[in-house]
N, C-alpha and C. Protein backbone atom coordinates (compact mmCIF):
# COMPACT_ATOMS: atom_id res chain seq x y z
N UNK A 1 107.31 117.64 80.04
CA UNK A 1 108.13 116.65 80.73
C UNK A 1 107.37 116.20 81.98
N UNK A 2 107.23 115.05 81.85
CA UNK A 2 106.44 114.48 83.33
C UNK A 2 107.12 113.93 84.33
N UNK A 3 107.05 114.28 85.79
CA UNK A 3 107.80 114.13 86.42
C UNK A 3 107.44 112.37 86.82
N UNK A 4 108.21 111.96 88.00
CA UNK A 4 107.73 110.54 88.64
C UNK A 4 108.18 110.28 90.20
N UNK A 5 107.95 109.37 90.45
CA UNK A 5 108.22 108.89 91.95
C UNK A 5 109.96 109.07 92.00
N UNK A 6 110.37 109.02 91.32
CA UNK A 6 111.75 109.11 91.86
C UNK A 6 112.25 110.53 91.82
N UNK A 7 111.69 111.60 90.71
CA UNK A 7 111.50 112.60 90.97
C UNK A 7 111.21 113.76 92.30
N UNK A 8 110.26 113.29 92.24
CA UNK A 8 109.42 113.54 93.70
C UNK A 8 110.12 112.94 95.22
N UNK A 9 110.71 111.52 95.10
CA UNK A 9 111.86 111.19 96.28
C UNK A 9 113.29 112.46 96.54
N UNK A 10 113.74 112.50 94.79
CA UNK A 10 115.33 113.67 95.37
C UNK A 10 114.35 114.92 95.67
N UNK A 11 113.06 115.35 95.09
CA UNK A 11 112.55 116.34 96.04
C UNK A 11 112.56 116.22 97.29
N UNK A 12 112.43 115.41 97.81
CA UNK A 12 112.14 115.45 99.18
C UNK A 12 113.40 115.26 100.01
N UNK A 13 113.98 114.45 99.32
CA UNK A 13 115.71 114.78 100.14
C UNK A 13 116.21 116.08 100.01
N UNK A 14 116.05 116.93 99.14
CA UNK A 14 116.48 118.03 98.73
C UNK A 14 115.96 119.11 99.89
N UNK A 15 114.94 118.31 99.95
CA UNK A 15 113.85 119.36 101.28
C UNK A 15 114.07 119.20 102.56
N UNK A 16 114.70 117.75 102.95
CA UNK A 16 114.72 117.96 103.99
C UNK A 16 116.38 117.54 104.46
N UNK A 17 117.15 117.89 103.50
CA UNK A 17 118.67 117.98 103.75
C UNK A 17 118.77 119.51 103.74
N UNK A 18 118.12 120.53 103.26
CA UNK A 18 118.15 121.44 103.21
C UNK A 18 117.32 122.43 104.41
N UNK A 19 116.35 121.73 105.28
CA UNK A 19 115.80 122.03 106.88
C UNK A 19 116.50 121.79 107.74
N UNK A 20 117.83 120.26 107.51
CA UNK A 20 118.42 120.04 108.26
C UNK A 20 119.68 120.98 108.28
N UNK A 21 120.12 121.81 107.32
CA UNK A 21 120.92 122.38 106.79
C UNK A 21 120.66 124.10 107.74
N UNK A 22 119.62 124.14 107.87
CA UNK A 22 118.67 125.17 108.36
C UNK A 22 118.64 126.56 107.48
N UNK A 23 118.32 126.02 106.35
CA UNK A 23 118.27 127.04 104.96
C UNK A 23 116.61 127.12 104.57
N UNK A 24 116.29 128.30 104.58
CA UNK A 24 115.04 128.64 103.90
C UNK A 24 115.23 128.46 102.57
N UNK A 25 114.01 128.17 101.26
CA UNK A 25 114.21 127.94 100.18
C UNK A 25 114.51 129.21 99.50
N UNK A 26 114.61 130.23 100.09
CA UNK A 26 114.65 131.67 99.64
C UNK A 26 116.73 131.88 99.61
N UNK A 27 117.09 131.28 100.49
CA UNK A 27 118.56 131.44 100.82
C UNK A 27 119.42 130.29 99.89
N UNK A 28 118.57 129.31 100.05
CA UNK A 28 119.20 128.00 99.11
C UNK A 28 119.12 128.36 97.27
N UNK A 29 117.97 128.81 96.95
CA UNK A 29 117.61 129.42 95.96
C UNK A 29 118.77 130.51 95.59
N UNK A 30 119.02 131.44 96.15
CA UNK A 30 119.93 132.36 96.12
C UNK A 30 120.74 132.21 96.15
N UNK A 31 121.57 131.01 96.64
CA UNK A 31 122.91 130.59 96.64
C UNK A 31 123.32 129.94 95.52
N UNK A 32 121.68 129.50 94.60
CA UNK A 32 121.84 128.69 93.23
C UNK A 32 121.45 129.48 92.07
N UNK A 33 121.52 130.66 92.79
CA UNK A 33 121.47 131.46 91.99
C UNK A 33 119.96 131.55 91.09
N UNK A 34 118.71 130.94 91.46
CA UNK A 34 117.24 130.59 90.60
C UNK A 34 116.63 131.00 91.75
N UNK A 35 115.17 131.24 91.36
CA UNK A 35 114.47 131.72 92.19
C UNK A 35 113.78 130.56 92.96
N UNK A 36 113.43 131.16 94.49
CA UNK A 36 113.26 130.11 95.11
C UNK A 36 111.55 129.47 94.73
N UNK A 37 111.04 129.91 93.81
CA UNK A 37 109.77 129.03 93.23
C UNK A 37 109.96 127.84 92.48
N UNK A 38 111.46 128.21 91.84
CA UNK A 38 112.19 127.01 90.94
C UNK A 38 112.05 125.80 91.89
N UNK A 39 112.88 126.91 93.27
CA UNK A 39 113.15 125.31 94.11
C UNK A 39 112.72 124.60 95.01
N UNK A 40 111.05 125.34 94.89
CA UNK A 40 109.74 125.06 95.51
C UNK A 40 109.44 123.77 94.62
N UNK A 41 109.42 123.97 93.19
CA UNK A 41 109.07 122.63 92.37
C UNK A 41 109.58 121.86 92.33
N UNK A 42 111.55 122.00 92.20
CA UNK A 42 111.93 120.64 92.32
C UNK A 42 111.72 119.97 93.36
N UNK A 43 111.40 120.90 95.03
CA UNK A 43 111.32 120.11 95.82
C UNK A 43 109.89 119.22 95.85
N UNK A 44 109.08 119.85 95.24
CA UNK A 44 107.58 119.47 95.18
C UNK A 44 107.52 118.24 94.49
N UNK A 45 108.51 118.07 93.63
CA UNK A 45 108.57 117.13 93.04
C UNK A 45 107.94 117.32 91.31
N UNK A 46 107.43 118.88 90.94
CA UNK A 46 106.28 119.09 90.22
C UNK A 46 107.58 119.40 89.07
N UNK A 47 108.69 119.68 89.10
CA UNK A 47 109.96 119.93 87.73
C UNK A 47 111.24 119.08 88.24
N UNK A 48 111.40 118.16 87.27
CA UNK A 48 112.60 117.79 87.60
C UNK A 48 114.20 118.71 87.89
N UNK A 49 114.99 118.23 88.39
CA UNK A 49 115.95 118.89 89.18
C UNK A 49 116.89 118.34 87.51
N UNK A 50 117.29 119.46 86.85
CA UNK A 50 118.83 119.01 85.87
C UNK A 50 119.82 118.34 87.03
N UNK A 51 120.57 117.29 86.14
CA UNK A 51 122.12 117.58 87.04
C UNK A 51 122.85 117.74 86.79
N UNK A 52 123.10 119.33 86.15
CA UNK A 52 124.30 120.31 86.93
C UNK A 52 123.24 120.97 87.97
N UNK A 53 122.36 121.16 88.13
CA UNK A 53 121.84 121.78 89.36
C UNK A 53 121.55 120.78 90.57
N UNK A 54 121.10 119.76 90.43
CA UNK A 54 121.20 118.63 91.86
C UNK A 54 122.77 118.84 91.88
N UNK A 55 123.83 118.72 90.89
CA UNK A 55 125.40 118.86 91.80
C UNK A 55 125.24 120.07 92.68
N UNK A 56 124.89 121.38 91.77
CA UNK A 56 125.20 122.39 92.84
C UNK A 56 124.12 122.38 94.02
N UNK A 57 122.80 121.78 94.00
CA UNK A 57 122.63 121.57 95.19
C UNK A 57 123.47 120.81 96.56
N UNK A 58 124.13 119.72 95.94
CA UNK A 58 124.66 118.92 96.44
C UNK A 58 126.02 119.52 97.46
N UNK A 59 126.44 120.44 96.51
CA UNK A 59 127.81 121.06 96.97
C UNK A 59 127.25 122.29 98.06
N UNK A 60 125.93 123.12 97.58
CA UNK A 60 125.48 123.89 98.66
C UNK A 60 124.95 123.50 100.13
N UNK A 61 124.63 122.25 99.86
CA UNK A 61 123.87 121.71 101.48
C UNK A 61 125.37 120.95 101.62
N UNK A 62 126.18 120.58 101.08
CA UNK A 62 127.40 119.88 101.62
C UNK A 62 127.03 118.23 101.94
N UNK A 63 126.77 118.24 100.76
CA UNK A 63 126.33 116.27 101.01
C UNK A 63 126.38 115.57 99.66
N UNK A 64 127.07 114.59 99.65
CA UNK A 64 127.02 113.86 98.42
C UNK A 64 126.16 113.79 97.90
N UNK A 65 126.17 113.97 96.26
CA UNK A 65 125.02 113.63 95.43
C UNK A 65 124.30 112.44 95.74
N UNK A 66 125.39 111.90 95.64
CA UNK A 66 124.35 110.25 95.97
C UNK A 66 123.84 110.51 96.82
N UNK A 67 123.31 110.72 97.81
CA UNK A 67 122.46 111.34 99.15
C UNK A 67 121.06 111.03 98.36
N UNK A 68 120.63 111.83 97.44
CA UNK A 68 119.32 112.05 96.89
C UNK A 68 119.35 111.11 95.78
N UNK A 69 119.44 109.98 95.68
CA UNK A 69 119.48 108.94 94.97
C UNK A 69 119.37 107.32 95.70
N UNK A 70 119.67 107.90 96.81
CA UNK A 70 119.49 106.28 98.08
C UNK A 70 117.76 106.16 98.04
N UNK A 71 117.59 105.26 97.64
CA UNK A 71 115.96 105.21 97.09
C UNK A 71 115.79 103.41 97.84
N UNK A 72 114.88 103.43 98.83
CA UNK A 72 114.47 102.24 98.94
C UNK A 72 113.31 101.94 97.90
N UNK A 73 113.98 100.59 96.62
CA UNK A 73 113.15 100.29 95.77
C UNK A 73 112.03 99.40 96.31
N UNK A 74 112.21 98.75 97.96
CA UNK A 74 110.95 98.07 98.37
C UNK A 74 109.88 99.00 98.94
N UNK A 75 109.84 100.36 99.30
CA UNK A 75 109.29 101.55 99.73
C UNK A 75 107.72 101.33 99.06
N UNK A 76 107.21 101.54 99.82
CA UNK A 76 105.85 101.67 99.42
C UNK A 76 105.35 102.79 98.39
N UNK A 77 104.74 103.37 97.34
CA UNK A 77 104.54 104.39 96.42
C UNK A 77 104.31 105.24 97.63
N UNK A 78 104.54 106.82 96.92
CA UNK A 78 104.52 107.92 97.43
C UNK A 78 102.71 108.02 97.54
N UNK A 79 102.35 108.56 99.11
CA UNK A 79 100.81 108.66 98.83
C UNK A 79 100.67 110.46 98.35
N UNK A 80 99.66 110.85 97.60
CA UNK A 80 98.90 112.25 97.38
C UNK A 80 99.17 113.16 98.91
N UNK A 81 99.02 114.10 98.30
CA UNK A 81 98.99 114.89 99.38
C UNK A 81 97.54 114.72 100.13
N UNK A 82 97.49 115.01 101.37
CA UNK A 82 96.03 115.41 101.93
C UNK A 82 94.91 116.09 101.24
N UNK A 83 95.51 117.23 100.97
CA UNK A 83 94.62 118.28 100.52
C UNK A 83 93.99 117.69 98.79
N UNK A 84 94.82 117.00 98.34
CA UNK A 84 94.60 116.24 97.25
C UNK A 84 93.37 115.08 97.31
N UNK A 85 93.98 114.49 98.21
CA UNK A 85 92.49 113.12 98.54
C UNK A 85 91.19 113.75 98.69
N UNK A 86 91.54 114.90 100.00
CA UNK A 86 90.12 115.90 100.05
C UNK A 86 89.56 116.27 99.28
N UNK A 87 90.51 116.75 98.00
CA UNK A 87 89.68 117.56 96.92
C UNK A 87 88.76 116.34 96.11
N UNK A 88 89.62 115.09 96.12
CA UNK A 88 89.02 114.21 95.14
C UNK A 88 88.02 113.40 95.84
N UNK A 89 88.12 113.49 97.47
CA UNK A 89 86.46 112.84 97.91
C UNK A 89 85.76 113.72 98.30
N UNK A 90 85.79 114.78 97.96
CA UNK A 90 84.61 115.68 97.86
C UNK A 90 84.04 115.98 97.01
N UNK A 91 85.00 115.97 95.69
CA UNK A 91 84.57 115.93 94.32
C UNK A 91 83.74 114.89 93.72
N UNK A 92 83.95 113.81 94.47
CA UNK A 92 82.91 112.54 94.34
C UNK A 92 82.11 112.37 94.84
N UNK A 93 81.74 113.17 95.35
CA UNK A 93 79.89 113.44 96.19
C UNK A 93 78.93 113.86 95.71
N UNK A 94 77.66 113.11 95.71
CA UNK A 94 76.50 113.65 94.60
C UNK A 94 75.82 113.95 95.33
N UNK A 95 75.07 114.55 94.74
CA UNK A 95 73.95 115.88 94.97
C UNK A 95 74.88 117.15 95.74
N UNK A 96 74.40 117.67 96.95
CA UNK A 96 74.94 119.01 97.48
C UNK A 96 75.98 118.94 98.48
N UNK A 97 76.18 117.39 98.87
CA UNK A 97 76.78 117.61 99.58
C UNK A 97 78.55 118.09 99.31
N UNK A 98 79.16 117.67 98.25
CA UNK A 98 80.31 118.31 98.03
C UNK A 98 80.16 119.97 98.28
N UNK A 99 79.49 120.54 97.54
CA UNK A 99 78.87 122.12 97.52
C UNK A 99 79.39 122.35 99.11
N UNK A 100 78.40 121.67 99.90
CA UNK A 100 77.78 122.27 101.40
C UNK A 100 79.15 122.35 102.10
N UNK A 101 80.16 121.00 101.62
CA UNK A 101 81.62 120.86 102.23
C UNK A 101 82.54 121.85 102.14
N UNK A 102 82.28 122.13 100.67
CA UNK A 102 83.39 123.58 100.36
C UNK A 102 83.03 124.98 101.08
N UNK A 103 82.04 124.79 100.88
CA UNK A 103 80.90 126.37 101.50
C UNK A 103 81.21 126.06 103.07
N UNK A 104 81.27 125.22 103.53
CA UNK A 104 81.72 125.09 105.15
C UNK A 104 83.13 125.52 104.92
N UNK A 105 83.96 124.68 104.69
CA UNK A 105 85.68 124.72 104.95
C UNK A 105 85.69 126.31 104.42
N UNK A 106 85.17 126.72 103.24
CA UNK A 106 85.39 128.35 103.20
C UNK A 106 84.90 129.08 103.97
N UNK A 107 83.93 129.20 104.68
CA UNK A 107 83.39 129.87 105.50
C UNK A 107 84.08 129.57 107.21
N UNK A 108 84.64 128.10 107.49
CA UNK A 108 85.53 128.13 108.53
C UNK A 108 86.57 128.65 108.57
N UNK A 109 87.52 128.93 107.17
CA UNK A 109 88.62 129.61 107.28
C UNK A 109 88.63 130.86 107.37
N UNK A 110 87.51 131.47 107.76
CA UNK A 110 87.22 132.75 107.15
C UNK A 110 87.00 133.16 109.01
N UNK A 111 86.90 132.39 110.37
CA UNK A 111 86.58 132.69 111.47
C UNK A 111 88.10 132.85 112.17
N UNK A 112 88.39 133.95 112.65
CA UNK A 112 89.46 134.10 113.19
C UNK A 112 89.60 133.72 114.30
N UNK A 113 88.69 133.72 115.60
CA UNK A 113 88.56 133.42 116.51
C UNK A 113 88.82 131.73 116.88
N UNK A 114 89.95 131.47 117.25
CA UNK A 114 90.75 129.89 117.74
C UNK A 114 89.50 129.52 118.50
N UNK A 115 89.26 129.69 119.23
CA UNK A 115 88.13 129.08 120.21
C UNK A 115 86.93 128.81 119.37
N UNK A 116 86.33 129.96 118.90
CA UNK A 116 85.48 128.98 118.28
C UNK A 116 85.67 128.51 116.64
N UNK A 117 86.26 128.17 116.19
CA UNK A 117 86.88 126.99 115.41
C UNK A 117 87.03 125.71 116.44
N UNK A 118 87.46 125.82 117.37
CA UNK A 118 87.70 124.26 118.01
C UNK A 118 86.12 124.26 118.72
N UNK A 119 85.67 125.07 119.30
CA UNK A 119 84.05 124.51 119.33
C UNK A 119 83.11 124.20 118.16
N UNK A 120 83.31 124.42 116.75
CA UNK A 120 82.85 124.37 115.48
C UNK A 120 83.23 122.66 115.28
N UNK A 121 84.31 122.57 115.00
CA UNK A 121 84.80 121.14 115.08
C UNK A 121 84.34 120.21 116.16
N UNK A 122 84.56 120.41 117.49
CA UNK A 122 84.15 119.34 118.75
C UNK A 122 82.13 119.20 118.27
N UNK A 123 81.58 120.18 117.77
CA UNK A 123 80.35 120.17 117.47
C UNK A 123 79.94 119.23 116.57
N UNK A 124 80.52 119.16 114.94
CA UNK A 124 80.75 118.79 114.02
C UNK A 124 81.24 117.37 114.54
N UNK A 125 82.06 116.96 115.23
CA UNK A 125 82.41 115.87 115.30
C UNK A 125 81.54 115.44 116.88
N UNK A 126 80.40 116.02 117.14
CA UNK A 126 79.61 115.07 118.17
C UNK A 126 78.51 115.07 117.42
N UNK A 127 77.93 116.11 116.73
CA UNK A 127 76.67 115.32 115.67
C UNK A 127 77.13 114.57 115.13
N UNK A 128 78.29 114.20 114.31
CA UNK A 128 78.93 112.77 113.19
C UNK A 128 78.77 111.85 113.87
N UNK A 129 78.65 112.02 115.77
CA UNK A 129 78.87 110.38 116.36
C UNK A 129 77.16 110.41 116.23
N UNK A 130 76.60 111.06 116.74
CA UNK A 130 75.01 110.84 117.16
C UNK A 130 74.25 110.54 115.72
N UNK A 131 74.63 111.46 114.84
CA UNK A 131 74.15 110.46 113.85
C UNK A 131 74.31 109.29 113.18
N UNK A 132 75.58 108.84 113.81
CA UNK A 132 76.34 107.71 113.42
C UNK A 132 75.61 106.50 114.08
N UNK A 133 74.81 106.81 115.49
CA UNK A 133 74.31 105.75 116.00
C UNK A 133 72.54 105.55 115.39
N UNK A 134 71.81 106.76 114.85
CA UNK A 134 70.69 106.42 114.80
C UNK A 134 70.97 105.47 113.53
């Protein structure tokens, strides 16, 4: 079953009627009795939501169904996630440099020290200008 943009919209009402609600997906989940990975996806947008379960969401956050159905049809498409674009313009880099990108970002996440991560970056982003001018 493939999900779609409108899919992915009552996810996101679902997500954030349910922050406003001030429910972790672990408590909301539990109140619907499914585990809260279920309701990691519908919110993700990645499994559609049945509806008898959007009702009982509906009745657990205390908001009309229709709530997650108010869809501006002039709305611009939903964009990718971040981490998504990243993967796919890095993946489109020839020769080493995709390689060298991943082997950095893994090896930066791997420095615990806050300080220097933000001197790693301010570095990284003053060679990008200097080579930007030669």
């Amino acid at each position: 079953m493939r999900c779609n943009d409108l899919d992915a919209r009552i996810g996101e009402r679902i997500r954030s009627q349910r922050k406003r609600n001030g429910l972790s997906q672990k408590e909301l989940a539990s109140q619907l009795d499914i585990v809260f990975q279920q309701l990691q996806k519908h919110e993700n947008g990645t499994s559609r939501v049945p509806a008898s379960r959007l009702y009982e969401i509906a009745r657990a956050l205390n908001t009309p169904i229709s709530h997650f159905f108010e869809v501006n049809e002039h709305a611009p498409p939903r964009r990718e996630a971040p981490l998504f674009e990243l993967s796919k313009m890095v993946g489109a880099q020839k020769g080493n440099l995709g390689k060298q990108v991943l082997e950095l970002v893994t090896a930066f996440m791997k420095i615990k020290d806050e300080e220097a991560r933000v001197d790693i970056v301010s570095l990284v982003a003053k060679l990008s200008k200097s080579n930007a001018r030669r």
